[in-house]
N, C-alpha and C. Protein backbone atom coordinates (compact mmCIF):
# COMPACT_ATOMS: atom_id res chain seq x y z
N UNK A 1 -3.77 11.33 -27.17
CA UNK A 1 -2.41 10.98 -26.80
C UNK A 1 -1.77 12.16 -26.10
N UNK A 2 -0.77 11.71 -24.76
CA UNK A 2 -0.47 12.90 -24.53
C UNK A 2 0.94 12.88 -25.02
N UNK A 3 1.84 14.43 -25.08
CA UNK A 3 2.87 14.35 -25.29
C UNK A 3 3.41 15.09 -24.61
N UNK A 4 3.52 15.35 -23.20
CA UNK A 4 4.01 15.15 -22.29
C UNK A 4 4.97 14.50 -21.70
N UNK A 5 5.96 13.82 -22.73
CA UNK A 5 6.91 12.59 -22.36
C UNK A 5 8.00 13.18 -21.80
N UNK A 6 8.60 12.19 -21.12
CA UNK A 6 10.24 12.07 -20.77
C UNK A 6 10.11 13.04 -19.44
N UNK A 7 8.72 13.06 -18.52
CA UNK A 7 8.98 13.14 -17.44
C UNK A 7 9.16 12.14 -16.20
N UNK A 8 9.86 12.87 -15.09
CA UNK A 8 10.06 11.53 -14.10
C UNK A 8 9.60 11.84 -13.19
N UNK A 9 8.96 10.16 -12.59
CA UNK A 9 7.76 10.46 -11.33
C UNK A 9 8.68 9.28 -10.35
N UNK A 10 8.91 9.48 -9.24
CA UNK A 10 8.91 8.71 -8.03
C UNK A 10 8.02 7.28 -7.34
N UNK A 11 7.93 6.34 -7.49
CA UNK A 11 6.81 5.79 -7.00
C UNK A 11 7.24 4.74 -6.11
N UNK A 12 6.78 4.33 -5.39
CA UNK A 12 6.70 3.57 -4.63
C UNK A 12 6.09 2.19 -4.62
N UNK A 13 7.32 0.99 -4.42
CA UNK A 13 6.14 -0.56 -5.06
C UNK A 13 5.67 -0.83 -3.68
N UNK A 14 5.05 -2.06 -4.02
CA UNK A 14 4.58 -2.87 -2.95
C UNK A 14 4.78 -3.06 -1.73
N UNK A 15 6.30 -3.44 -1.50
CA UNK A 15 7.47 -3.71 -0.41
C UNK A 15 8.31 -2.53 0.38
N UNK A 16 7.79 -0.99 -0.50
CA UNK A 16 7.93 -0.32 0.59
C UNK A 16 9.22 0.99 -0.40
N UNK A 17 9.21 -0.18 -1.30
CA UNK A 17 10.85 0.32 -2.32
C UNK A 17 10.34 1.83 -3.06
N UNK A 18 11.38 2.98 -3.12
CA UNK A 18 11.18 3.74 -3.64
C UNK A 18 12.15 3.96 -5.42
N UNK A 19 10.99 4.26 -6.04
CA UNK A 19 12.39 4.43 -7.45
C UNK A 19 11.60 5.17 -8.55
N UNK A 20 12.38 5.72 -9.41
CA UNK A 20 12.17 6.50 -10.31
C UNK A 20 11.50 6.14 -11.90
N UNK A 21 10.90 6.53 -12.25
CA UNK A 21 10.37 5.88 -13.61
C UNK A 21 10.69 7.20 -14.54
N UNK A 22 10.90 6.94 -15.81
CA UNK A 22 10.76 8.18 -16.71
C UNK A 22 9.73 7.50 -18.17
N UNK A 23 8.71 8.73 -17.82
CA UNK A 23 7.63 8.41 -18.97
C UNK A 23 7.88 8.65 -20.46
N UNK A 24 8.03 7.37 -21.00
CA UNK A 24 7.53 7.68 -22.29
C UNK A 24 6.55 7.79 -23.15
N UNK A 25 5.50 7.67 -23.02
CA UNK A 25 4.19 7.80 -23.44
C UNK A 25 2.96 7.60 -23.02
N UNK A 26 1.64 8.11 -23.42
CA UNK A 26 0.58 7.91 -22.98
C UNK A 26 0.02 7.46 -23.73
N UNK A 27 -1.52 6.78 -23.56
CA UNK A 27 -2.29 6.29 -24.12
C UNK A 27 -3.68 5.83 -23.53
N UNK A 28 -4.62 6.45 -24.46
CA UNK A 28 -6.27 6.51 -23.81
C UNK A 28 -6.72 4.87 -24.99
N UNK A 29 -7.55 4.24 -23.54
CA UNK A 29 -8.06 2.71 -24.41
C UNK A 29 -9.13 2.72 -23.42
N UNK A 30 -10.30 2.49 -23.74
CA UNK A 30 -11.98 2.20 -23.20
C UNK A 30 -11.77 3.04 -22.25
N UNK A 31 -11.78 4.30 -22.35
CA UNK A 31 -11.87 5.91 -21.69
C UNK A 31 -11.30 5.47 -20.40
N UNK A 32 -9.89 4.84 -20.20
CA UNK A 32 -9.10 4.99 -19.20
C UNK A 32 -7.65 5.34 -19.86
N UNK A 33 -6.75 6.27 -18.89
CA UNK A 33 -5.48 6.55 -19.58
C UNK A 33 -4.71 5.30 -19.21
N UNK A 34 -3.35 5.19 -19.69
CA UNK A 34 -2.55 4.26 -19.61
C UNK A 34 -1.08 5.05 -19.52
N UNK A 35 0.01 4.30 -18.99
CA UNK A 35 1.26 5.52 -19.00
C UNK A 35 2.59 4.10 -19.06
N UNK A 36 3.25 4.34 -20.19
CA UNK A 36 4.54 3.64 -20.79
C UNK A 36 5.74 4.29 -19.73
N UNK A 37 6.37 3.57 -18.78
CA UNK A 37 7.83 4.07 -18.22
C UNK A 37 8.68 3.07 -18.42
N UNK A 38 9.80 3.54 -18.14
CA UNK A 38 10.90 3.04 -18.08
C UNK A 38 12.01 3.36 -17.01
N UNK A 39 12.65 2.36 -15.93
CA UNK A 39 13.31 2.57 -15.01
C UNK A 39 14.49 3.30 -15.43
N UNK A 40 13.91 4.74 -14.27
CA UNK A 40 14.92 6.15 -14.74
C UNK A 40 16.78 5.99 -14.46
N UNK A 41 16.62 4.93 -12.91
CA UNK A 41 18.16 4.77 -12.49
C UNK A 41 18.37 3.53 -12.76
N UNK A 42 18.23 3.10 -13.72
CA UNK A 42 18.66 1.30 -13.91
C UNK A 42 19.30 1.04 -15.47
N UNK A 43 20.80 0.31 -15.48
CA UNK A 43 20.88 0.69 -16.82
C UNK A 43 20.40 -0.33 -17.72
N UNK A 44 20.75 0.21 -18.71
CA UNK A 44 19.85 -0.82 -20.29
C UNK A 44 20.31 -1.99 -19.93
N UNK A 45 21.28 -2.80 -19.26
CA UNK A 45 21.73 -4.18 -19.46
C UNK A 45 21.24 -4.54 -18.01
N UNK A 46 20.84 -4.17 -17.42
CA UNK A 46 19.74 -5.10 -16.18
C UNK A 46 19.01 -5.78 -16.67
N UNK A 47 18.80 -6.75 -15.90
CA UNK A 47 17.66 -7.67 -16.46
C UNK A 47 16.37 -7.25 -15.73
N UNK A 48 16.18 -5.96 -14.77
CA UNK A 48 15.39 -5.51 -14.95
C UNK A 48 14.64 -4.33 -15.58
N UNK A 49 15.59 -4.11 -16.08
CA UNK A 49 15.24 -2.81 -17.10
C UNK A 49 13.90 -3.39 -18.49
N UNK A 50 12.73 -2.55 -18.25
CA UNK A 50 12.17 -2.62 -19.28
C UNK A 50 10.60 -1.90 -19.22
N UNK A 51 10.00 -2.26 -19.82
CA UNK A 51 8.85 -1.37 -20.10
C UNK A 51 7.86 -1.50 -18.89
N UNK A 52 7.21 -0.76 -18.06
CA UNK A 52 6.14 -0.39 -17.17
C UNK A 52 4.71 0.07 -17.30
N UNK A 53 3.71 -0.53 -17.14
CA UNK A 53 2.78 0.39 -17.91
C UNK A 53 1.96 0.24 -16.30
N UNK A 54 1.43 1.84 -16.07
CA UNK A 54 0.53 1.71 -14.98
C UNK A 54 -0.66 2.35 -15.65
N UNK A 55 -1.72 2.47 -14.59
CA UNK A 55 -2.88 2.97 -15.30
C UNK A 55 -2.89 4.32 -14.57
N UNK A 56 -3.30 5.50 -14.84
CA UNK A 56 -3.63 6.64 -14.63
C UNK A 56 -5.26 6.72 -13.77
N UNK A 57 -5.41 6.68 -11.97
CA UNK A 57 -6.60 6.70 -11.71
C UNK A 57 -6.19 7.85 -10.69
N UNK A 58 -7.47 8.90 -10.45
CA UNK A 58 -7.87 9.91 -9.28
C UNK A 58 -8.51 9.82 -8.38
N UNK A 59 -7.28 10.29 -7.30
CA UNK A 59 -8.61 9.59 -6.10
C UNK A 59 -8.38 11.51 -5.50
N UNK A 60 -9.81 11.83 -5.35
CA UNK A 60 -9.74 12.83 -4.45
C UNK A 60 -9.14 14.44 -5.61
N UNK A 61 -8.67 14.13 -6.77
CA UNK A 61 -8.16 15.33 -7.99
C UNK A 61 -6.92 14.51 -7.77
N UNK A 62 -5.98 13.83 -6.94
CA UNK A 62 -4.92 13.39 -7.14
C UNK A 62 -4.73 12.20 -7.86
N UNK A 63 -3.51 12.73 -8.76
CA UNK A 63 -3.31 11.25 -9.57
C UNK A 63 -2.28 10.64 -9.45
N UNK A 64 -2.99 9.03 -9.25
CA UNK A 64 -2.24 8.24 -8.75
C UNK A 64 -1.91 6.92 -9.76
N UNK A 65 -0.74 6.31 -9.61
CA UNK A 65 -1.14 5.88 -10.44
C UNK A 65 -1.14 4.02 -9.94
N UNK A 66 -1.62 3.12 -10.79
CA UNK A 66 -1.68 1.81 -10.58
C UNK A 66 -1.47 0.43 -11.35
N UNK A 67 -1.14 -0.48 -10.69
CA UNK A 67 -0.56 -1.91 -11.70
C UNK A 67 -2.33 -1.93 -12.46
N UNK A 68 -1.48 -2.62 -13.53
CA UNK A 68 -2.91 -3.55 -14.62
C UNK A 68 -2.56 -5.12 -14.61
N UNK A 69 -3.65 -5.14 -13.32
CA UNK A 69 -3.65 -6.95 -13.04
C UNK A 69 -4.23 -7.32 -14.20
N UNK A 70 -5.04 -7.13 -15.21
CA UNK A 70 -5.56 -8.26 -15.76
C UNK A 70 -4.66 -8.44 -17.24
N UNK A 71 -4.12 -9.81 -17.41
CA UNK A 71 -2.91 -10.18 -18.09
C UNK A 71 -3.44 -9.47 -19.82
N UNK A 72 -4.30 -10.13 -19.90
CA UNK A 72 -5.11 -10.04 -21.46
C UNK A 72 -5.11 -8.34 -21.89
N UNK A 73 -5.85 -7.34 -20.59
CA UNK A 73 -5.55 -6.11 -21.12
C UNK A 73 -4.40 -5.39 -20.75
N UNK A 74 -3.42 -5.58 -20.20
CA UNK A 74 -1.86 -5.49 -20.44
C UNK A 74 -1.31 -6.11 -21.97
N UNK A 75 -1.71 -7.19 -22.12
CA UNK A 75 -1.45 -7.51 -23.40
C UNK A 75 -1.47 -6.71 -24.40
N UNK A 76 -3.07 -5.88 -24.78
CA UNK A 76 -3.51 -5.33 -25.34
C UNK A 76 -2.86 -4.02 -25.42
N UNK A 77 -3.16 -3.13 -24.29
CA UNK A 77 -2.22 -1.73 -24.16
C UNK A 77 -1.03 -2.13 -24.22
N UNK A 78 -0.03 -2.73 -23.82
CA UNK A 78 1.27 -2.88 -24.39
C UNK A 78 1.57 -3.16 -26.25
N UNK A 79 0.22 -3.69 -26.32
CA UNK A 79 0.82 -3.73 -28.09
C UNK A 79 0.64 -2.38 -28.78
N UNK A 80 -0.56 -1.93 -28.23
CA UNK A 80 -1.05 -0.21 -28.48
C UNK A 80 0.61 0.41 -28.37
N UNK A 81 0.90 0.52 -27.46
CA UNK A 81 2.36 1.39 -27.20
C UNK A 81 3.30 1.07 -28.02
N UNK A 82 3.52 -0.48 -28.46
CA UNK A 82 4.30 -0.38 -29.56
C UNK A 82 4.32 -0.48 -30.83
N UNK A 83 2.69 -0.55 -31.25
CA UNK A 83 2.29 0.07 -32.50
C UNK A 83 2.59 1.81 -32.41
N UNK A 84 2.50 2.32 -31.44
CA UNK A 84 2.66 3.72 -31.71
C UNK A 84 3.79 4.40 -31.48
N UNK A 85 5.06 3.37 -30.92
CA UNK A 85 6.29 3.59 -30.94
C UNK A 85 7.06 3.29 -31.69
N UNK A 86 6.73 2.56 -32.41
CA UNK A 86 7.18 1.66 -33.59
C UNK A 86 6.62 1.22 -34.68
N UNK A 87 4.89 1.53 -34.82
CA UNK A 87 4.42 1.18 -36.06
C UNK A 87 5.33 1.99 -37.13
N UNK A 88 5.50 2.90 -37.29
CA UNK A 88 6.00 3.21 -38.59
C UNK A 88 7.43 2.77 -39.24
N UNK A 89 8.10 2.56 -38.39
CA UNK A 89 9.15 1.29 -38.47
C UNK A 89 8.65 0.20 -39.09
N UNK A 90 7.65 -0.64 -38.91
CA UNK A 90 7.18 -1.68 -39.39
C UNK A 90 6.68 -1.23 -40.72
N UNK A 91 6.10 -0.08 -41.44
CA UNK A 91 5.93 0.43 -42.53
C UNK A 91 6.67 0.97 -43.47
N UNK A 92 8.06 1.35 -42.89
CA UNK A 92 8.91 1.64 -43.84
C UNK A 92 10.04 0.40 -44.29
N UNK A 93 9.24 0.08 -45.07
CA UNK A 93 10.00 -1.32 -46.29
C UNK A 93 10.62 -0.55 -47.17
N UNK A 94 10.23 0.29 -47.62
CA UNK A 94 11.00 0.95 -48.69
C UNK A 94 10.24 0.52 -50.22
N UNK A 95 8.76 0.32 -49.81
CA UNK A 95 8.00 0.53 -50.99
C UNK A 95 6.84 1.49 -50.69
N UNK A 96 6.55 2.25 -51.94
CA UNK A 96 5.40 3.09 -51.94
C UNK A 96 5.92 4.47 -51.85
């Protein structure tokens, strides 16, 4: 895991649009990284405000990063991120 968080990267979508993400976490799943953001200039009550996950790939030593087309392992790494953002929340019941 890295902890490296709460930096902000610039990226660029599809259509040409430029905007800011700020990272909150990382995460390694079948020896590829994964990276949790959240839109840096957008506020909490947008309806687009919410969680981002790209994948961490190098082309050339540069890292770049990219969407995760396939729905099922987005599924998967997104639950990873919030077991590890929030599992212990789910554990503190207040027994034991």
């Amino acid at each position: 895991m890295d902890e490296d968080n709460g930096s902000i990267i610039s990226i660029e979508d599809e259509d040409g649009n430029e905007f800011s993400l700020e990272q909150v976490s990382t995460i390694e799943y079948k020896d590829e990284e994964y990276n949790l953001f959240l839109p840096a200039e957008t506020d909490v009550d947008d309806p687009d405000y919410g969680y981002i996950i790209l994948r961490s790939d190098y082309d050339e030593g540069e890292l770049m990063y990219s969407s995760v087309d396939d729905e099922d392992l987005l599924v998967t790494v997104y639950d990873l991120f919030m077991e590890q953002l929030f599992g212990d929340e789910d554990n503190d019941d207040g027994e034991g």
